[in-house]
C-alpha atoms as a PDB file:
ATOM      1  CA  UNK A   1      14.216 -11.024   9.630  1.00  0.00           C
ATOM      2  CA  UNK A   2      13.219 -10.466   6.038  1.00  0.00           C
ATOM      3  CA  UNK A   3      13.657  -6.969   4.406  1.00  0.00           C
ATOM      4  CA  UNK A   4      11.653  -5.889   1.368  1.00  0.00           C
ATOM      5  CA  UNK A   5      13.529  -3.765  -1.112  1.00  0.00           C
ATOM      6  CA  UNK A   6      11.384  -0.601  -2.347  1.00  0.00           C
ATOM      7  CA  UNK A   7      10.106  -0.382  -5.447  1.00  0.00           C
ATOM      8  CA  UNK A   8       9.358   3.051  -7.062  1.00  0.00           C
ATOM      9  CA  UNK A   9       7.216   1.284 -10.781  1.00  0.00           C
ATOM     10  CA  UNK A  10       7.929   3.973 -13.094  1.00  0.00           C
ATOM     11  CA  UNK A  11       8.397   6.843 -10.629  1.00  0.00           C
ATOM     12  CA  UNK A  12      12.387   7.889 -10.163  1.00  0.00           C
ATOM     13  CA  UNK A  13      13.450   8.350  -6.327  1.00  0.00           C
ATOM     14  CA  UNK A  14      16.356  10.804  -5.181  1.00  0.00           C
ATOM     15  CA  UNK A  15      19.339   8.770  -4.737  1.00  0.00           C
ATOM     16  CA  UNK A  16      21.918  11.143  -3.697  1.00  0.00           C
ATOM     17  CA  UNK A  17      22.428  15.133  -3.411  1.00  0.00           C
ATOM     18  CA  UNK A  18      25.610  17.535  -2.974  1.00  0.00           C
ATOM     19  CA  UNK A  19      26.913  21.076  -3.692  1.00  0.00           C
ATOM     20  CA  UNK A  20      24.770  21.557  -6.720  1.00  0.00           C
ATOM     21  CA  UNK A  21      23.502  18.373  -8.281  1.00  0.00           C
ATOM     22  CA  UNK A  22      21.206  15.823  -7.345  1.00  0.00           C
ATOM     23  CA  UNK A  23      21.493  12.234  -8.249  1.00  0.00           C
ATOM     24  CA  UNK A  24      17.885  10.683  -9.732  1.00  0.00           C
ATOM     25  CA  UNK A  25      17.200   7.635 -11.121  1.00  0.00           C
ATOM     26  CA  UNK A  26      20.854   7.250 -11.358  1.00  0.00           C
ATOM     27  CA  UNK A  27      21.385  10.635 -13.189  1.00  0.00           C
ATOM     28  CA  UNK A  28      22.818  12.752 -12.473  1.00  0.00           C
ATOM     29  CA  UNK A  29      21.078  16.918 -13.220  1.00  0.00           C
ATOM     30  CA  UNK A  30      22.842  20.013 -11.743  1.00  0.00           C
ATOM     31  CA  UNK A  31      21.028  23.212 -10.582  1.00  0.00           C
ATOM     32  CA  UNK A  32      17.682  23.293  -9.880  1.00  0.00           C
ATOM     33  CA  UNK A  33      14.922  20.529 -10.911  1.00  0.00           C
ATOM     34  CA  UNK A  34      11.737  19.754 -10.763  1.00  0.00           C
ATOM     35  CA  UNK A  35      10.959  16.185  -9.895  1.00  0.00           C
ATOM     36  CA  UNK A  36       7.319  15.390 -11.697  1.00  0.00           C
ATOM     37  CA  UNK A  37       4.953  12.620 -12.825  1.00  0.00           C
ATOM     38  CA  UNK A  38       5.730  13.144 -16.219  1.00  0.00           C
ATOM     39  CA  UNK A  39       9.625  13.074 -15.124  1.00  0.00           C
ATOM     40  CA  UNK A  40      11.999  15.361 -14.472  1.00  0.00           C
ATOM     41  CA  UNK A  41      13.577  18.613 -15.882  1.00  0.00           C
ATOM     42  CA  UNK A  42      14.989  21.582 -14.896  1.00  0.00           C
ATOM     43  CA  UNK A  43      13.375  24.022 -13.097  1.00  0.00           C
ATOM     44  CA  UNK A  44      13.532  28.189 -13.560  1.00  0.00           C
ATOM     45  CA  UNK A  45      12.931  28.596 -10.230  1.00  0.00           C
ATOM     46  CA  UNK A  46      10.361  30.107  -8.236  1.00  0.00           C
ATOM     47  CA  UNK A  47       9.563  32.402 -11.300  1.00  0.00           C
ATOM     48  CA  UNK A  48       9.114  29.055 -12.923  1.00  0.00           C
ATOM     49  CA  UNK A  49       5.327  28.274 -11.648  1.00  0.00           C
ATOM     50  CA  UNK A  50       4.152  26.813 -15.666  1.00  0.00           C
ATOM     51  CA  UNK A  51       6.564  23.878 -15.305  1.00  0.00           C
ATOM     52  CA  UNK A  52       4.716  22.741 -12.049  1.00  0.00           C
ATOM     53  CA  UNK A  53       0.837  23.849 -13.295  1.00  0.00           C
ATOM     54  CA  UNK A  54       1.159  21.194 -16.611  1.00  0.00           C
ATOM     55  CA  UNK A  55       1.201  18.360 -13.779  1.00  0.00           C
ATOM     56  CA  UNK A  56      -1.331  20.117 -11.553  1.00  0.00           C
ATOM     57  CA  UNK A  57      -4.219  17.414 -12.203  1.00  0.00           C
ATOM     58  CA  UNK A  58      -1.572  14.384 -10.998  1.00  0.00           C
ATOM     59  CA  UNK A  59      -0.285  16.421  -8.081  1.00  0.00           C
ATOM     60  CA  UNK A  60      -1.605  16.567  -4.573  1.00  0.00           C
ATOM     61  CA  UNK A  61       1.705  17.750  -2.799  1.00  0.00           C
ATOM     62  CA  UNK A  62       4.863  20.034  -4.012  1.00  0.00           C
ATOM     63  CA  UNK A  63       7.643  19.328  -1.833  1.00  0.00           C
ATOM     64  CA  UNK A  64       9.501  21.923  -1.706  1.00  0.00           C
ATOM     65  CA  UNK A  65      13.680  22.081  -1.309  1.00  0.00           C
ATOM     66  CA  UNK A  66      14.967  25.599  -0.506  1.00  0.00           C
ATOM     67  CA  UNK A  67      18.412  24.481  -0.751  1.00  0.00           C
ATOM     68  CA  UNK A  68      20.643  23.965   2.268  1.00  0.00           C
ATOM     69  CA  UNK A  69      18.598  25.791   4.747  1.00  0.00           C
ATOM     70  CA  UNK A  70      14.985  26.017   5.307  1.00  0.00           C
ATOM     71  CA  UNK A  71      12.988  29.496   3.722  1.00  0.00           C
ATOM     72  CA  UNK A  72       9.906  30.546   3.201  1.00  0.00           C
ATOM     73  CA  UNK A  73       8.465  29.992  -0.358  1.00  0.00           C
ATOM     74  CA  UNK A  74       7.491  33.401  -1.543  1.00  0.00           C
ATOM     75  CA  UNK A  75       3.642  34.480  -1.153  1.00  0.00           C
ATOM     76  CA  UNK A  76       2.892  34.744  -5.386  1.00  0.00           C
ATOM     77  CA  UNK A  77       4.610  31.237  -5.785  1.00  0.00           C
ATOM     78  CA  UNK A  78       2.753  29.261  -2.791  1.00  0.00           C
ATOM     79  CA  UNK A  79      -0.736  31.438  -3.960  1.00  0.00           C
ATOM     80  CA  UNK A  80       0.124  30.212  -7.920  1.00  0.00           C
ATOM     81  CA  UNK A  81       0.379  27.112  -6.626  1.00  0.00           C
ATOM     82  CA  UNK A  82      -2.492  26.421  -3.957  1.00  0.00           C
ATOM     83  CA  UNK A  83      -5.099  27.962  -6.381  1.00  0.00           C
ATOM     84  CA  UNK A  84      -4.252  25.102  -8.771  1.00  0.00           C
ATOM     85  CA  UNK A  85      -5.052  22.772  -6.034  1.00  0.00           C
ATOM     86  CA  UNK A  86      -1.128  21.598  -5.177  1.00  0.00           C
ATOM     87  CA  UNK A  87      -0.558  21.733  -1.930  1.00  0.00           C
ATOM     88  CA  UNK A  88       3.056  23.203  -0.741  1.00  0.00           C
ATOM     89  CA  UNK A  89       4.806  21.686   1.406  1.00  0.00           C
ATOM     90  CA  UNK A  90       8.452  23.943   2.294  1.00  0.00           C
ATOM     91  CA  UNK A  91      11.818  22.328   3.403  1.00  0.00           C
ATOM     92  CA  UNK A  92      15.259  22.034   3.260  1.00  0.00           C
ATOM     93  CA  UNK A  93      16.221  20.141   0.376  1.00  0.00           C
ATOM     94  CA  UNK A  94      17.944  17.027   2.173  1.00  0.00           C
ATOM     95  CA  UNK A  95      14.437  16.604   3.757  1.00  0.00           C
ATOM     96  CA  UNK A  96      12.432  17.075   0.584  1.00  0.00           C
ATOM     97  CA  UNK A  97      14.434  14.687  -1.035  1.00  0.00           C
ATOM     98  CA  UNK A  98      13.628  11.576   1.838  1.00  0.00           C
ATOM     99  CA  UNK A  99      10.358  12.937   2.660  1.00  0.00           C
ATOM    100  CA  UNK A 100       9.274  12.604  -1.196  1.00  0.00           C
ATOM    101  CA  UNK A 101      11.311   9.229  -1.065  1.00  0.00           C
ATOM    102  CA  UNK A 102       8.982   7.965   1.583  1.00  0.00           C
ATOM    103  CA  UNK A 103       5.452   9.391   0.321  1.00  0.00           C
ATOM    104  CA  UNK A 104       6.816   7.882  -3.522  1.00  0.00           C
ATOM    105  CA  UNK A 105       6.804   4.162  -1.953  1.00  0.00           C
ATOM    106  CA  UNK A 106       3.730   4.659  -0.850  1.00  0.00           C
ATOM    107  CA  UNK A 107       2.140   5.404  -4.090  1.00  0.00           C
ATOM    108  CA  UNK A 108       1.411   8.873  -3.613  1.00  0.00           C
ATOM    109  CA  UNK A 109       0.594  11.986  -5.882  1.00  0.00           C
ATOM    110  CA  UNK A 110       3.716  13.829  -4.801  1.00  0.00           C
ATOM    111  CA  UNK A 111       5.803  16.088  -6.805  1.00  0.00           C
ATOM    112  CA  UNK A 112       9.371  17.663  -5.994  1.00  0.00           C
ATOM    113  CA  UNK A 113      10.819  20.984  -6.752  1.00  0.00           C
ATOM    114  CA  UNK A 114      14.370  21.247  -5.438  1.00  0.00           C
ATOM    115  CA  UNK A 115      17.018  24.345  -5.117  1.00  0.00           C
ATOM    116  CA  UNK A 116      20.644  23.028  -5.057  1.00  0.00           C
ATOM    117  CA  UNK A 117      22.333  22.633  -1.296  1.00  0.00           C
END
């Protein structure tokens, strides 16, 4: 059987995760971040909606990490963000980070915006 190692062209997958940080690229970025087309930076939370609406145009899903446990996004954020056209998708981080993994691979318009576990 032949495996065929992943490639990710100039997109940067979630390696790892723990209590605070998450591992990208090989980085390493504590806190919250924002995981985007143009790259990846640090996000303000769910206050933080401008970070997110600069990539709008490139982005046809926001994966959404609420941190260890599964939330709700609040209403103003997911609103913010559907009227742009971004689709929100909510989960625990850990599953963000795989499902945006997965849907990267594949070549698709998919943006991440992670709270810490």
């Amino acid at each position: 059987m032949r495996l065929t190692e992943i490639t990710y062209d100039n997109a940067r997958p979630i390696d790892g995760y723990g209590p605070g940080f998450f591992r990208i690229g090989g980085e390493v970025y504590e806190g919250p971040v924002t995981v985007l087309p143009s790259g990846i930076a640090l996000w303000g939370g769910y206050d933080d909606t401008e970070t997110l609406l600069t990539q709008a145009d490139l982005i046809d899903v926001l994966f959404l990490g609420t941190g260890a446990n599964i939330a709700h996004a609040p209403t103003d954020f997911r609103r913010t963000m559907e009227d742009a056209g971004i689709g929100v998708d909510v989960m625990a981080s850990p599953a963000a980070c795989r499902t945006y993994n997965v849907l990267l691979s594949e070549g698709r318009r998919v943006a991440l915006a992670l709270l810490p576990i």
